[in-house]
C-alpha atoms as a PDB file:
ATOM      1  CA  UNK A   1     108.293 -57.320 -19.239  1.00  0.00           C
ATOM      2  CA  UNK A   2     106.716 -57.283 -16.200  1.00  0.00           C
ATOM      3  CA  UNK A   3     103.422 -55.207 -16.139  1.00  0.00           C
ATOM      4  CA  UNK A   4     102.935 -52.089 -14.255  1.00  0.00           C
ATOM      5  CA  UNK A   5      99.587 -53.028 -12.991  1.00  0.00           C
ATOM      6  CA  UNK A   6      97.638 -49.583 -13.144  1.00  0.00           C
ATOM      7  CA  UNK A   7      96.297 -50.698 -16.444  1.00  0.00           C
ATOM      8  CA  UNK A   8      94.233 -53.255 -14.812  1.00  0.00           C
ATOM      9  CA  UNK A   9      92.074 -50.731 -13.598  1.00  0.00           C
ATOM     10  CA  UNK A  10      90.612 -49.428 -17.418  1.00  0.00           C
ATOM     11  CA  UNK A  11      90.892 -53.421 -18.491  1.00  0.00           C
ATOM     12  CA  UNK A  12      87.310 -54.074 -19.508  1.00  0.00           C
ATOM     13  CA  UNK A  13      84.428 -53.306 -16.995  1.00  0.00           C
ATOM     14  CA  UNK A  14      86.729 -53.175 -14.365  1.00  0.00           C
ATOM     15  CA  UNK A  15      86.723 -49.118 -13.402  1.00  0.00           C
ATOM     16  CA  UNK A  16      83.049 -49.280 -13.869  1.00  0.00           C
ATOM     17  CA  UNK A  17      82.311 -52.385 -11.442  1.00  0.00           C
ATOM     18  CA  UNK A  18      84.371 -50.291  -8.735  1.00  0.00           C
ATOM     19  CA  UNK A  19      82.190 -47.554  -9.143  1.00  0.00           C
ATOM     20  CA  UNK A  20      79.189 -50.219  -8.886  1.00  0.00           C
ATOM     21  CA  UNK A  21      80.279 -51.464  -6.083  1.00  0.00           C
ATOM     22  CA  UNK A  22      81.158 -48.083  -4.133  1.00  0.00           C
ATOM     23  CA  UNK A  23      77.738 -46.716  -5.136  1.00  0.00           C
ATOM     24  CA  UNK A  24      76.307 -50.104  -3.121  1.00  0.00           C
ATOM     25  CA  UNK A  25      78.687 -49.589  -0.338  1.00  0.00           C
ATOM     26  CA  UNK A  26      76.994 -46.283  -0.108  1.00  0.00           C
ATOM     27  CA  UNK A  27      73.645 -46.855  -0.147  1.00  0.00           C
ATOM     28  CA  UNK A  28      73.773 -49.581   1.993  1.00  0.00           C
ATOM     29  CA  UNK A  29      75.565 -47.058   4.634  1.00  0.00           C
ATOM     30  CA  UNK A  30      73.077 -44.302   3.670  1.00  0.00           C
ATOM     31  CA  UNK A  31      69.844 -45.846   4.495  1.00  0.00           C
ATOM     32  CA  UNK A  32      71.760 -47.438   7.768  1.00  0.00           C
ATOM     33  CA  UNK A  33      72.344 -43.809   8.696  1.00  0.00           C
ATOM     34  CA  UNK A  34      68.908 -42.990   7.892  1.00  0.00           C
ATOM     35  CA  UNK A  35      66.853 -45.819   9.770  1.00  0.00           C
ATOM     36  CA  UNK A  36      68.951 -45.754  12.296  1.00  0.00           C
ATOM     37  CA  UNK A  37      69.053 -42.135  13.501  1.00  0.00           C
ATOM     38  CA  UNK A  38      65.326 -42.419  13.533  1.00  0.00           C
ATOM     39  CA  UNK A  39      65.060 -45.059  15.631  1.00  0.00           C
ATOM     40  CA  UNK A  40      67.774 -43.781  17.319  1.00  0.00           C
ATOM     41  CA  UNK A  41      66.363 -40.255  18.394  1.00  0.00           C
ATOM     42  CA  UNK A  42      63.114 -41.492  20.008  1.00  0.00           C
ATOM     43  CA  UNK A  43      65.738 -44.605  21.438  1.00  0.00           C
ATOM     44  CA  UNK A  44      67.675 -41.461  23.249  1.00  0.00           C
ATOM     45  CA  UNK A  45      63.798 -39.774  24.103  1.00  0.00           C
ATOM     46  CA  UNK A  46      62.880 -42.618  25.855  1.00  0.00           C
ATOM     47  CA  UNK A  47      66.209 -43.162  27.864  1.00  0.00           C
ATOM     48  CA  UNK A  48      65.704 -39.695  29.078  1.00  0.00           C
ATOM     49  CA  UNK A  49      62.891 -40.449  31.027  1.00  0.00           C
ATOM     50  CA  UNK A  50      62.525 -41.590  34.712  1.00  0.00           C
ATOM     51  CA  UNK A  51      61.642 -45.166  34.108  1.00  0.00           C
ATOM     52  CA  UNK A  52      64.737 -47.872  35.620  1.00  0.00           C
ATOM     53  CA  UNK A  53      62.775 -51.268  33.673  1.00  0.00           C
ATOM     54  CA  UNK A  54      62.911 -49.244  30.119  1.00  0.00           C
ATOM     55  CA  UNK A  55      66.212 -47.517  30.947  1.00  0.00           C
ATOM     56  CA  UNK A  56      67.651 -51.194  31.575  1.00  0.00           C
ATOM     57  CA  UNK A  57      66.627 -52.576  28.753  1.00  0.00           C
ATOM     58  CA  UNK A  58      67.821 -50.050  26.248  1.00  0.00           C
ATOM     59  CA  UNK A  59      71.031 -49.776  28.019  1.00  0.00           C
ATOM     60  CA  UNK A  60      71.581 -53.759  27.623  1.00  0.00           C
ATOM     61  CA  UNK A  61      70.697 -52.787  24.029  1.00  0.00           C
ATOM     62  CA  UNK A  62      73.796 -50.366  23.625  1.00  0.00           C
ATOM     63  CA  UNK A  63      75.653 -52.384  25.362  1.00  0.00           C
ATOM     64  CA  UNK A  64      74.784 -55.509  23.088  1.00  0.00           C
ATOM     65  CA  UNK A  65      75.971 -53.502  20.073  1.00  0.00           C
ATOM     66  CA  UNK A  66      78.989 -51.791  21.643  1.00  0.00           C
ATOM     67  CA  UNK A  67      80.300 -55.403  23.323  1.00  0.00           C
ATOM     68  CA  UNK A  68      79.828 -57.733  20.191  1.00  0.00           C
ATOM     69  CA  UNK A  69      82.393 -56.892  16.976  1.00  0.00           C
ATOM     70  CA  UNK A  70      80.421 -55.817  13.672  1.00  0.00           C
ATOM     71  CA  UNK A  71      81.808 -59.126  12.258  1.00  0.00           C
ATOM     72  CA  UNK A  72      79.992 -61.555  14.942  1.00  0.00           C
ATOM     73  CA  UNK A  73      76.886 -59.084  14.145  1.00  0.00           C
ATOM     74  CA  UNK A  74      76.916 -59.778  10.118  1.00  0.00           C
ATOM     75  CA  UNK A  75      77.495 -63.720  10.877  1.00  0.00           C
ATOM     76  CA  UNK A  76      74.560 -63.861  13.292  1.00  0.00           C
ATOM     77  CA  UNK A  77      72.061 -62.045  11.428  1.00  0.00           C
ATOM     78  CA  UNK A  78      73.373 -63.397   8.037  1.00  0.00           C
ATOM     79  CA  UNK A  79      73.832 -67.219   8.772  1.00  0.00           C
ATOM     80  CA  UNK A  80      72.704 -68.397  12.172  1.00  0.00           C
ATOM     81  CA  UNK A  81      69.817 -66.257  12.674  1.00  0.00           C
ATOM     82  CA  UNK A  82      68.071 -67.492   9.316  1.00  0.00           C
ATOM     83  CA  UNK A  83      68.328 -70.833   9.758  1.00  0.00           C
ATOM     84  CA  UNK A  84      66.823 -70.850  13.181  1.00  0.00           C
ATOM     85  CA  UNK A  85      64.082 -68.808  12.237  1.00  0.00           C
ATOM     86  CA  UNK A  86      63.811 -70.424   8.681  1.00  0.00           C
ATOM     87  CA  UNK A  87      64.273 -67.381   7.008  1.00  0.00           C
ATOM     88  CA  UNK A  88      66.115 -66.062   3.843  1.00  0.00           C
ATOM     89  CA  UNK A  89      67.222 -62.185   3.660  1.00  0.00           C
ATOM     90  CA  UNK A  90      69.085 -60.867   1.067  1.00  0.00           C
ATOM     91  CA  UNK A  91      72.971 -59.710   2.016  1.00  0.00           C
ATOM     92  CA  UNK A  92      72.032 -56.006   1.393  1.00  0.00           C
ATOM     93  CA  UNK A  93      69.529 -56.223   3.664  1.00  0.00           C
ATOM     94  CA  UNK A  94      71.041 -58.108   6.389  1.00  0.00           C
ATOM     95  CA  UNK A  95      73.686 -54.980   5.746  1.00  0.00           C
ATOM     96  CA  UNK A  96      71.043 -52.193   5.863  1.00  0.00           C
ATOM     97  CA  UNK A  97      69.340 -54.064   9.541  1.00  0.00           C
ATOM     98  CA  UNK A  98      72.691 -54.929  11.325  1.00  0.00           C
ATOM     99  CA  UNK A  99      73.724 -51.383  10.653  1.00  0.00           C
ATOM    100  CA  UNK A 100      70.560 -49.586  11.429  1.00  0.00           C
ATOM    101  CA  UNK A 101      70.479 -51.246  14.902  1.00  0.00           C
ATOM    102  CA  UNK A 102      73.966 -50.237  15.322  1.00  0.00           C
ATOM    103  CA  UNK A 103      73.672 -47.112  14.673  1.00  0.00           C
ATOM    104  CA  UNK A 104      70.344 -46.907  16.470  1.00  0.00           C
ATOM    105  CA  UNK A 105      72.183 -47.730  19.769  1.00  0.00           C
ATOM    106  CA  UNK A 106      75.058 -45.530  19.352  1.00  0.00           C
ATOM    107  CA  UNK A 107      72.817 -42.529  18.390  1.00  0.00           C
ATOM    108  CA  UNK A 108      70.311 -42.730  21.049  1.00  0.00           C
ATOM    109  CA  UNK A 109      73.468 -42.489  23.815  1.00  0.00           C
ATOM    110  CA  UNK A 110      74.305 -39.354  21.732  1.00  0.00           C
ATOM    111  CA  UNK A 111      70.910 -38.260  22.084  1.00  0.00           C
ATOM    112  CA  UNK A 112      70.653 -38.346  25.737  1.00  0.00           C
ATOM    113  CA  UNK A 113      74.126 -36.577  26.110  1.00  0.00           C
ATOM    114  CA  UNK A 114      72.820 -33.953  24.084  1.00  0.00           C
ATOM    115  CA  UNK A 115      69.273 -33.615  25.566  1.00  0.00           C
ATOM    116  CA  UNK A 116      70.371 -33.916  29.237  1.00  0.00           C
ATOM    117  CA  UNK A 117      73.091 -31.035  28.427  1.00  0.00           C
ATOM    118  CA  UNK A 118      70.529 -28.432  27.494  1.00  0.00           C
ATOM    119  CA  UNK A 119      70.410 -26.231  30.340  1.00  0.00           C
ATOM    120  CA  UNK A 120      67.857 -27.292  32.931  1.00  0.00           C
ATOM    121  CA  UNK A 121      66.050 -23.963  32.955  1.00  0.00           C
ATOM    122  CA  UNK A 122      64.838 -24.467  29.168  1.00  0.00           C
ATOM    123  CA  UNK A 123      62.872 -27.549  30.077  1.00  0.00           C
ATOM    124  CA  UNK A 124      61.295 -25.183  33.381  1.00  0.00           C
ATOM    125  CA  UNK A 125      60.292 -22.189  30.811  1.00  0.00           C
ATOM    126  CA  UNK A 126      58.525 -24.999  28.597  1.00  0.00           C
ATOM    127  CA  UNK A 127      56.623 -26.366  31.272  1.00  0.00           C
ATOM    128  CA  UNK A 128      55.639 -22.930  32.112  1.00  0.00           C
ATOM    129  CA  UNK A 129      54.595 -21.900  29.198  1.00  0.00           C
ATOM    130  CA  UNK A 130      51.602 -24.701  29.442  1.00  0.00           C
ATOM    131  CA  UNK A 131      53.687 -27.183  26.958  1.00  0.00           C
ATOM    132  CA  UNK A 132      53.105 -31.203  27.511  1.00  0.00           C
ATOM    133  CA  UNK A 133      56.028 -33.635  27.581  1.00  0.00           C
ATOM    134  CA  UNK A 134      55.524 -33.890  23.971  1.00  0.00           C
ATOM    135  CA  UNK A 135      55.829 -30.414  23.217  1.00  0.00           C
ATOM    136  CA  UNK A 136      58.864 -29.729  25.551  1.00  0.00           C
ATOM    137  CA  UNK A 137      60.799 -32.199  23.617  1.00  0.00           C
ATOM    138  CA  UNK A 138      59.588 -31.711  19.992  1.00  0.00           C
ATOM    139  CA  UNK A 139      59.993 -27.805  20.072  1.00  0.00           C
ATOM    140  CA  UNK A 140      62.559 -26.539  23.278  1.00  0.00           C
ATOM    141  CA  UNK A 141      64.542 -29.790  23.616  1.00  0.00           C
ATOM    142  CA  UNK A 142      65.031 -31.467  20.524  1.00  0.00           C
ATOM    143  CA  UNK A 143      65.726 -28.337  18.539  1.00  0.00           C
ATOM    144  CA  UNK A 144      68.960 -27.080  20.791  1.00  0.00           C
ATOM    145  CA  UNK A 145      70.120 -30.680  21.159  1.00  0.00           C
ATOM    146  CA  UNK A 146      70.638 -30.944  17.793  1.00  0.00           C
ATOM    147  CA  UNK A 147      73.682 -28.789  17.326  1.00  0.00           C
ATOM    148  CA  UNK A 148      75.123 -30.665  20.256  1.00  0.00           C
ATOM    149  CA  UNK A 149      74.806 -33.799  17.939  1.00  0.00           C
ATOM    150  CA  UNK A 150      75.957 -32.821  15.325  1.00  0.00           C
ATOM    151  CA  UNK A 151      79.760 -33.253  15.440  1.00  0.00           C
ATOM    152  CA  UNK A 152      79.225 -36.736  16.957  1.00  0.00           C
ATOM    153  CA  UNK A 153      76.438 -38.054  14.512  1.00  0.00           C
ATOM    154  CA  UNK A 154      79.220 -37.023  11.650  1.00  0.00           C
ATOM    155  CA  UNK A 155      81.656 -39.310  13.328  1.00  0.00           C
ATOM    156  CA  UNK A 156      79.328 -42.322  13.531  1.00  0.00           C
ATOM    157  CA  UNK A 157      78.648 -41.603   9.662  1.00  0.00           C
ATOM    158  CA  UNK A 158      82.324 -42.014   9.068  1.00  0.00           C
ATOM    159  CA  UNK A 159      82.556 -44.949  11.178  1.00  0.00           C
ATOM    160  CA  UNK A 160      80.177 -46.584   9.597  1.00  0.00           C
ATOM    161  CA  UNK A 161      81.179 -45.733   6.222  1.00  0.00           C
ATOM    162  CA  UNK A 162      84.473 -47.998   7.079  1.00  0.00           C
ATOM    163  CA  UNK A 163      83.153 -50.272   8.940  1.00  0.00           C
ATOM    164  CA  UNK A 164      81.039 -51.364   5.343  1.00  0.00           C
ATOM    165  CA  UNK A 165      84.661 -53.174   4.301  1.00  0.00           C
ATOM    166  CA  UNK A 166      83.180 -55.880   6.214  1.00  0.00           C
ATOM    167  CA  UNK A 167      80.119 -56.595   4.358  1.00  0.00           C
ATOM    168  CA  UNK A 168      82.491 -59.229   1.941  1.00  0.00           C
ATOM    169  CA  UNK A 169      82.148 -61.645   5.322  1.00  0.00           C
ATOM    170  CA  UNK A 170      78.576 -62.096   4.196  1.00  0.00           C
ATOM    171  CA  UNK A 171      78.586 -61.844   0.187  1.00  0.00           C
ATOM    172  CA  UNK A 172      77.473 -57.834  -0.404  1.00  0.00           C
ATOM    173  CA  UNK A 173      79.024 -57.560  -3.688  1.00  0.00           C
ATOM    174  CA  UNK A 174      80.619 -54.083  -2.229  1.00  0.00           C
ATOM    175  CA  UNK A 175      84.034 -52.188  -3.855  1.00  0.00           C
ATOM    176  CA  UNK A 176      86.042 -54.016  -1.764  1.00  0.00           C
ATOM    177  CA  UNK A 177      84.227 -57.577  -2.699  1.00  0.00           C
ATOM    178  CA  UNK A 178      84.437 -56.043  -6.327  1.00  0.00           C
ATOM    179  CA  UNK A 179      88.168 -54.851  -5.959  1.00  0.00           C
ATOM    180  CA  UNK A 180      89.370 -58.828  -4.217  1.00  0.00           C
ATOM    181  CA  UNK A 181      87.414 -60.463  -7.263  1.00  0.00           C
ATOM    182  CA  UNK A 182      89.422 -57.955  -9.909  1.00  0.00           C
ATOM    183  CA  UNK A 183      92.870 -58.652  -7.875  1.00  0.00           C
ATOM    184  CA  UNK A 184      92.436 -62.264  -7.605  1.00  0.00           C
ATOM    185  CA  UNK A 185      91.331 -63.036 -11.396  1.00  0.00           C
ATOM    186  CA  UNK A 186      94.178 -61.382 -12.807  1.00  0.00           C
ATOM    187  CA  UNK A 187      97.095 -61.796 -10.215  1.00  0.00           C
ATOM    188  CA  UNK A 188      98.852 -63.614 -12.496  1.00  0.00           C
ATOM    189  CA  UNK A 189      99.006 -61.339 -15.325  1.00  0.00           C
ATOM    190  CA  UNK A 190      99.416 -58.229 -13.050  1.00  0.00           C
ATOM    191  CA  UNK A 191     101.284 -59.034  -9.899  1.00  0.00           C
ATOM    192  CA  UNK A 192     101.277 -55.266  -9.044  1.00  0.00           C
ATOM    193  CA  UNK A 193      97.383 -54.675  -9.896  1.00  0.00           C
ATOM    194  CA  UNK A 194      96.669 -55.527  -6.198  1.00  0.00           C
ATOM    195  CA  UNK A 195      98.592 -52.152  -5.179  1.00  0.00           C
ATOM    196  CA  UNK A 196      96.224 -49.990  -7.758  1.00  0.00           C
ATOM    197  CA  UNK A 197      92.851 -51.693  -6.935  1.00  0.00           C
ATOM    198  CA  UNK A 198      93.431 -51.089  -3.654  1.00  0.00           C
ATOM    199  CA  UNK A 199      94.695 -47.937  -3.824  1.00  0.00           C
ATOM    200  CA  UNK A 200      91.652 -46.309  -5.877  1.00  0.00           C
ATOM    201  CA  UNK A 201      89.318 -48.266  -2.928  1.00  0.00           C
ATOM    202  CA  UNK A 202      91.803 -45.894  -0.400  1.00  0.00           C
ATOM    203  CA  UNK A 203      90.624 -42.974  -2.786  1.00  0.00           C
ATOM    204  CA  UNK A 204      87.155 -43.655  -2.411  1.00  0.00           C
ATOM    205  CA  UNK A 205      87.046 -44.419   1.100  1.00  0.00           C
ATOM    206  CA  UNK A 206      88.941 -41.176   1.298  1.00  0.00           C
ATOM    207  CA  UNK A 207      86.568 -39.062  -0.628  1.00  0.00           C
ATOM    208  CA  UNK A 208      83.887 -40.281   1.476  1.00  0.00           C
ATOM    209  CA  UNK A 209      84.741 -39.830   4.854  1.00  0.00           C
ATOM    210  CA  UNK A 210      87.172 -37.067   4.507  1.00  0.00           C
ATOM    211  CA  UNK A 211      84.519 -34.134   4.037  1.00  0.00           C
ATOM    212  CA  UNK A 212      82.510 -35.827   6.663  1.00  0.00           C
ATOM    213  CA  UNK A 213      85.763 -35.791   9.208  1.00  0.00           C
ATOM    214  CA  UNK A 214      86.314 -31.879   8.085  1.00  0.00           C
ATOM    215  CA  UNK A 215      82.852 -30.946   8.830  1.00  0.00           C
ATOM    216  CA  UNK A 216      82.951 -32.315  12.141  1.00  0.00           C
ATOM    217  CA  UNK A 217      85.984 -30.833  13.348  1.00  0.00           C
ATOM    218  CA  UNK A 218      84.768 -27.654  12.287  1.00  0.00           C
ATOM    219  CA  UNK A 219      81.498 -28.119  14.201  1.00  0.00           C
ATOM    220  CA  UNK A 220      83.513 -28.871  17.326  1.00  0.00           C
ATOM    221  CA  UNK A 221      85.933 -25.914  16.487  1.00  0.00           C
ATOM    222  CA  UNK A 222      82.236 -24.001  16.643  1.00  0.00           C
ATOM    223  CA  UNK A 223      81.278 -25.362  19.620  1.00  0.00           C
ATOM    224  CA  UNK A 224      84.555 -24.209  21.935  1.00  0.00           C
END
């Protein structure tokens, strides 16, 4: 009798190194998020100012990471990178850098939207009030941009939270490395495990980016 499959997923360790591997999958997209809206905001600062050499070169930046697929990006940084340079990363952190920079350069474009959409007269009553360039962003500027942000710094969370099912390529034992090694050691015994494996990785994908989808559609709900 042929096996359902869905007992695959209680067979040993196996529920447990899901769980292992979705908690990796999200810190390796959590600290991404992190670094790179950091680097990101003053990234989006700087391409706010009146300077065509600097605004060049951070645009060929975005453009780099927009232009070349997240796959091509892991490969580079993971296996021809090292070599050239003679040096040995980790996986995780090869993760943690290519999607730092990438969300780096999508964040600071948000950045700029949002900072040149505050309403010109804010800046003018800043500068009147005797602030420096420093001030004028870090209290009037920054502050009201934010909730412009918002809704689209949500959406590059999610983005990158999916775009993780590609850290396999480059041997981050992630849930959906974990979930391929499960399927593939016991195909033969359960022929229909593939369908549960991969449907509790759907769950947890789901769980993850769903509240983060809500939120920002009711942030741009807000907005209007």
């Amino acid at each position: 009798m042929q096996h359902s499959g869905i007992e695959l997923l209680f067979q040993g360790h196996n529920l447990a190194r899901l769980l292992v591997g979705l908690r990796t999958t999200v810190v390796i997209a959590l600290i991404a998020l992190v670094l790179g809206l950091i680097l990101g905001l003053g990234l989006g600062i700087l391409r706010t100012l009146h300077n065509r050499v600097l605004n060049f070169i951070l645009r060929l930046y975005l453009e780099f990471f927009r232009i070349v697929p997240t796959v091509v990006l892991l490969f580079l940084f993971y296996y021809i990178l090292p070599r050239q340079f003679k040096i040995n990363l980790p996986a995780n952190e090869v993760a943690v850098l290519v999607f730092a920079l990438w969300v780096a350069a999508e964040f600071s474009d948000i950045v700029r939207g949002a900072l040149q959409s505050v309403p010109k007269h804010q800046s003018e009553s800043g500068l009147a009030l005797g602030l420096n360039s420093w001030q004028l962003f870090r209290y009037v500027l920054v502050p009201q941009a934010v909730r412009l942000m918002l809704p689209a710094t949500i959406n590059l969370a999610t983005r990158v939270v999916k775009t993780t099912s590609l850290l396999m390529l480059i041997s981050v034992i992630d849930v959906i490395s974990v979930g391929q090694q499960i399927v593939e050691a016991n195909n033969t015994k359960y022929p229909n495990g593939i369908f549960w494996i991969y449907g509790l990785i759907f769950l947890f994908y789901f769980g993850v980016n769903y509240p983060l989808s809500y939120l920002a559609k009711k942030l741009e709900r807000s907005k209007s």
